[in-house]
Protein backbone atom coordinates (compact mmCIF):
# COMPACT_ATOMS: atom_id res chain seq x y z
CA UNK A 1 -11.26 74.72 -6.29
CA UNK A 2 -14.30 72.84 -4.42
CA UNK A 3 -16.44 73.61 -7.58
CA UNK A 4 -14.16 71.16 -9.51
CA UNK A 5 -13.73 68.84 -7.12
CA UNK A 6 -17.00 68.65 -7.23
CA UNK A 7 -17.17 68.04 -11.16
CA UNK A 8 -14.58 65.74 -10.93
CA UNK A 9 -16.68 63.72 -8.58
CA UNK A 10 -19.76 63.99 -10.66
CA UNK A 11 -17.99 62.79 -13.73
CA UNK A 12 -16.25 59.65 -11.88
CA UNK A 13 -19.74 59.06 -10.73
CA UNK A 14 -21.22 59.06 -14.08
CA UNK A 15 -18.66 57.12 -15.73
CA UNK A 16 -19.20 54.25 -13.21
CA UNK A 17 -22.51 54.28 -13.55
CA UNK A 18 -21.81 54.34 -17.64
CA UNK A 19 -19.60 51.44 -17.64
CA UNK A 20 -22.02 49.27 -14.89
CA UNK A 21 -24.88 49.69 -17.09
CA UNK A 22 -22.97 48.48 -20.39
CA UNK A 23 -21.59 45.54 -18.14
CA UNK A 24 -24.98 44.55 -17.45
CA UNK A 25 -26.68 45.28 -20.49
CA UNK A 26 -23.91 43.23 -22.25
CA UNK A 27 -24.68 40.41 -19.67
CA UNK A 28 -28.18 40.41 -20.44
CA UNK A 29 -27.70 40.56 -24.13
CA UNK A 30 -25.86 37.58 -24.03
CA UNK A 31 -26.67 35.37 -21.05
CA UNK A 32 -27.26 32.49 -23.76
CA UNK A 33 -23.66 32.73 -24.26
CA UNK A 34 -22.46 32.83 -21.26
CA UNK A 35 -24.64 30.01 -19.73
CA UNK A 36 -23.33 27.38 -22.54
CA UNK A 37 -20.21 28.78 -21.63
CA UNK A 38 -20.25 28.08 -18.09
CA UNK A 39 -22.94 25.22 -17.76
CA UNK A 40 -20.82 22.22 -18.69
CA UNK A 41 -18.34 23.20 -15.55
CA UNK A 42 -21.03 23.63 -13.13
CA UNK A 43 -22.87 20.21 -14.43
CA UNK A 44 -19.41 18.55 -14.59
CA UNK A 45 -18.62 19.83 -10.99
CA UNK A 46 -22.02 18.78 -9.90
CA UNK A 47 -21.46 14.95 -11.11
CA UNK A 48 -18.25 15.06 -9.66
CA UNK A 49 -19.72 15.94 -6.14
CA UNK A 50 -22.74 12.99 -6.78
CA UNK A 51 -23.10 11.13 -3.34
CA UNK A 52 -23.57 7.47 -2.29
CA UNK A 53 -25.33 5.96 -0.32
CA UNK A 54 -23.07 2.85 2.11
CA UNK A 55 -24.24 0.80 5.35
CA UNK A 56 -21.38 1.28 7.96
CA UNK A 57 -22.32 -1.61 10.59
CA UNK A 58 -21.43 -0.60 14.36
CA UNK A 59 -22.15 -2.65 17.19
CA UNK A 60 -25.26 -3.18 18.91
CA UNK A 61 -25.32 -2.30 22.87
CA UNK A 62 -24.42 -6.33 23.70
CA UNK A 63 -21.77 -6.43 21.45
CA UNK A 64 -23.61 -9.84 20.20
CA UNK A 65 -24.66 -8.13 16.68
CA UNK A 66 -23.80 -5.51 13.76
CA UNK A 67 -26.58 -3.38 12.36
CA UNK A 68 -26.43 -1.12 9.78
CA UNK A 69 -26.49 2.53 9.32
CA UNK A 70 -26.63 4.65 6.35
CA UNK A 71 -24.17 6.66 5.64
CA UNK A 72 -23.09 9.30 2.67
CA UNK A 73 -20.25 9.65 0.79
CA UNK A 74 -19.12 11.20 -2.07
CA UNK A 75 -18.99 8.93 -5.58
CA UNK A 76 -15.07 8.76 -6.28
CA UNK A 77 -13.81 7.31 -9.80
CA UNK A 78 -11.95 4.93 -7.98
CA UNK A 79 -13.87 2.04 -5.51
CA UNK A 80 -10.20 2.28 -3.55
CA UNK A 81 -11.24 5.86 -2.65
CA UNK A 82 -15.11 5.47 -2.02
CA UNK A 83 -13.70 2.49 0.54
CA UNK A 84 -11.38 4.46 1.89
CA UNK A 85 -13.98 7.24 2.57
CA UNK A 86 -16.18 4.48 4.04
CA UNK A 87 -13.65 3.15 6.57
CA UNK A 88 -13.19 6.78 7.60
CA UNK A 89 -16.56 7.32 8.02
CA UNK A 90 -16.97 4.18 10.18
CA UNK A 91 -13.93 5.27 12.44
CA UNK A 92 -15.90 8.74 13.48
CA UNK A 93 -18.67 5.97 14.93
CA UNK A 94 -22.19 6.07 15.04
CA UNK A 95 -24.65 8.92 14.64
CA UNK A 96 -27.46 7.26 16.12
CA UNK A 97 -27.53 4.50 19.13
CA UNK A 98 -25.42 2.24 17.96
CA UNK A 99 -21.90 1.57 19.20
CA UNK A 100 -18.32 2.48 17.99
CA UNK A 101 -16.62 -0.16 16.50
CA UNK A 102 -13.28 1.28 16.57
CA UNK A 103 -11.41 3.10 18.61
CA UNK A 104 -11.57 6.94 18.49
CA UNK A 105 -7.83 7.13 17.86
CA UNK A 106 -7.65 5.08 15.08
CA UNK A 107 -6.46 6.14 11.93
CA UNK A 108 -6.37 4.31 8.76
CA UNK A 109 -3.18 4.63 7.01
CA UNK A 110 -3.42 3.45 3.79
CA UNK A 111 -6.50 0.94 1.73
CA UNK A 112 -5.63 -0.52 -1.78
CA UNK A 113 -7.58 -3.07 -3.47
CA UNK A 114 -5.83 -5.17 -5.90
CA UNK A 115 -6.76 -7.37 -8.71
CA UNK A 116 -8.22 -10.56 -7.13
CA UNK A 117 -10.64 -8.34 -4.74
CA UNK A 118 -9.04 -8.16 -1.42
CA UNK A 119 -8.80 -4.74 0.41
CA UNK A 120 -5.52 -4.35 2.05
CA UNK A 121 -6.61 -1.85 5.30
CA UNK A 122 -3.47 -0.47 7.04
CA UNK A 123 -4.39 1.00 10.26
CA UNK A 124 -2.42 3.12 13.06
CA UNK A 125 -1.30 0.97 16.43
CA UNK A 126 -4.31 2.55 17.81
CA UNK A 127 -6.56 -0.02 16.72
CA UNK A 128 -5.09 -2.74 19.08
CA UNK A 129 -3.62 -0.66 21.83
CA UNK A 130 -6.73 1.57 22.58
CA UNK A 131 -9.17 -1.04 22.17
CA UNK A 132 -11.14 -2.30 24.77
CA UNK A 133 -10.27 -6.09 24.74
CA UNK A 134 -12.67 -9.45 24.82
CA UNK A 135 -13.42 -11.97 22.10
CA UNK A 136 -16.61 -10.37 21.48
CA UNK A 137 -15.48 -6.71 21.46
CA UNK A 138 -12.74 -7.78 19.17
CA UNK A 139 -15.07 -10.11 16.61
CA UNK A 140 -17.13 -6.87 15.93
CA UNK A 141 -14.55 -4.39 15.37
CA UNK A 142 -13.15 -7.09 12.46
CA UNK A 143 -16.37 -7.51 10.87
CA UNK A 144 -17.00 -3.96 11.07
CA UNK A 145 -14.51 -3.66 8.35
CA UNK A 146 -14.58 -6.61 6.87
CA UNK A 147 -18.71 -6.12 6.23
CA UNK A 148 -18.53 -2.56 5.63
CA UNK A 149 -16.32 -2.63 2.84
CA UNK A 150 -17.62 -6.51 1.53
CA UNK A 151 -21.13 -5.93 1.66
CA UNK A 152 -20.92 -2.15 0.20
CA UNK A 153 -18.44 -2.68 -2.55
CA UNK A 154 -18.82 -6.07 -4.97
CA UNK A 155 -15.44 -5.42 -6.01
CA UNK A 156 -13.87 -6.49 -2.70
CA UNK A 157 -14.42 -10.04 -2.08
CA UNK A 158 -12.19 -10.32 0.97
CA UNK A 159 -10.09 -7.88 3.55
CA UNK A 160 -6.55 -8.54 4.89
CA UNK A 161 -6.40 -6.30 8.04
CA UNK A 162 -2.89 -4.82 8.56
CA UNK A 163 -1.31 -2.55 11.68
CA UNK A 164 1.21 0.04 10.82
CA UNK A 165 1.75 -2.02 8.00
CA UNK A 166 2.24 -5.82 9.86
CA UNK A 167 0.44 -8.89 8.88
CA UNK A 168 -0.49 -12.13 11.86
CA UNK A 169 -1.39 -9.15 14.07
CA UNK A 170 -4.43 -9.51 16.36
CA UNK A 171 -6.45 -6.43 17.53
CA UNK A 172 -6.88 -7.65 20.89
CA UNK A 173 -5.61 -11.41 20.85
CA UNK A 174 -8.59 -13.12 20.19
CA UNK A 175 -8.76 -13.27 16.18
CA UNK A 176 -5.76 -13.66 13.66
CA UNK A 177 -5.28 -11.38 10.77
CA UNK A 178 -3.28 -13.62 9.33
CA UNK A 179 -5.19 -14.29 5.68
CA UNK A 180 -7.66 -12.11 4.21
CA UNK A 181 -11.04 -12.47 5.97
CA UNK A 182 -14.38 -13.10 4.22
CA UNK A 183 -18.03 -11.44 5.33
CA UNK A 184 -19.87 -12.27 8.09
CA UNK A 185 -23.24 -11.65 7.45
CA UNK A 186 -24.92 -13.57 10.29
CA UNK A 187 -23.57 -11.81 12.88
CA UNK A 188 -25.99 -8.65 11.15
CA UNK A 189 -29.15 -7.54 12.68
CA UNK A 190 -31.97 -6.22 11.01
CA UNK A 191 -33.72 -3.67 12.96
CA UNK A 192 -36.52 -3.60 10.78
């Protein structure tokens, strides 16, 4: 009995060893193939995963001034989805010194861009109930968007700021959202 088992197991054995080596010698034989064959997805995948490069502006420690910082996100067919990525970005803050522009609880609901250029940017209540208040505090968190998707995206020529979906709101009373808003770039500091 244990002389066939053992047989048995010696013949399994060989076989798998058999078929592994025809697997690979078939794979080397025709790698050619199988590259062109599997090439164009990887290239394809790799274009669809290219990155660019946007400056999110956060506050400076005075709240007086925006400054830039680079950020990377991933290059979308559509410049609706790149800014949406962008604004998302710019809600998880800073990475270096700089200060948040936004509250952490903020959530942006929903970002279209429509013919004439302007970015519609519906937000969560968040944004005006967990914000910190002042005229100053208030002016950078609206030109935080407003610059960070004008300034990054030539499509968007102005940004209509909207709270679960209302227009006339105000983050913190200071500044109406009433029309679409234009870039600021004065109130940007160069740190160069």
């Amino acid at each position: 009995m244990k002389g066939k088992r053992k047989k048995k197991g010696k013949g399994k054995l060989s076989l798998s060893l058999i078929l592994i080596g025809i697997g690979l010698l078939t794979i080397f034989i025709f790698r050619q193939e199988i590259l062109n064959t599997f090439m164009p997805r990887i290239e394809k995948r790799k274009i669809l995963e290219e990155e660019k490069i946007v400056l999110l502006y956060f506050s400076d420690r005075e709240e007086e001034y925006l400054v830039g910082e680079k950020r990377e996100i991933l290059k979308r067919d559509k410049v609706d989805e790149e800014a949406k990525e962008t604004i998302i970005e710019l809600i998880k803050g800073p990475k270096g010194k700089l200060v948040p522009t936004l509250p952490p609880r903020t959530k942006l609901l929903t970002l279209r861009v429509n013919d004439k250029g302007v970015a519609e940017v519906n937000f969560n209540k968040a944004l005006s109930r967990d914000h910190p208040g002042g005229s100053s505090a208030e002016m950078v968190s609206v030109y935080s968007i407003v610059n960070s998707l004008i300034l990054n995206f030539p499509q968007i020529k102005k940004v209509k700021i909207l709270i679960e979906g209302k227009t006339g709101e105000t983050i913190a009373g200071h500044l109406s959202l009433d029309q679409p808003i234009s870039s600021k770039p004065d109130l940007i500091r160069n740190d160069n």
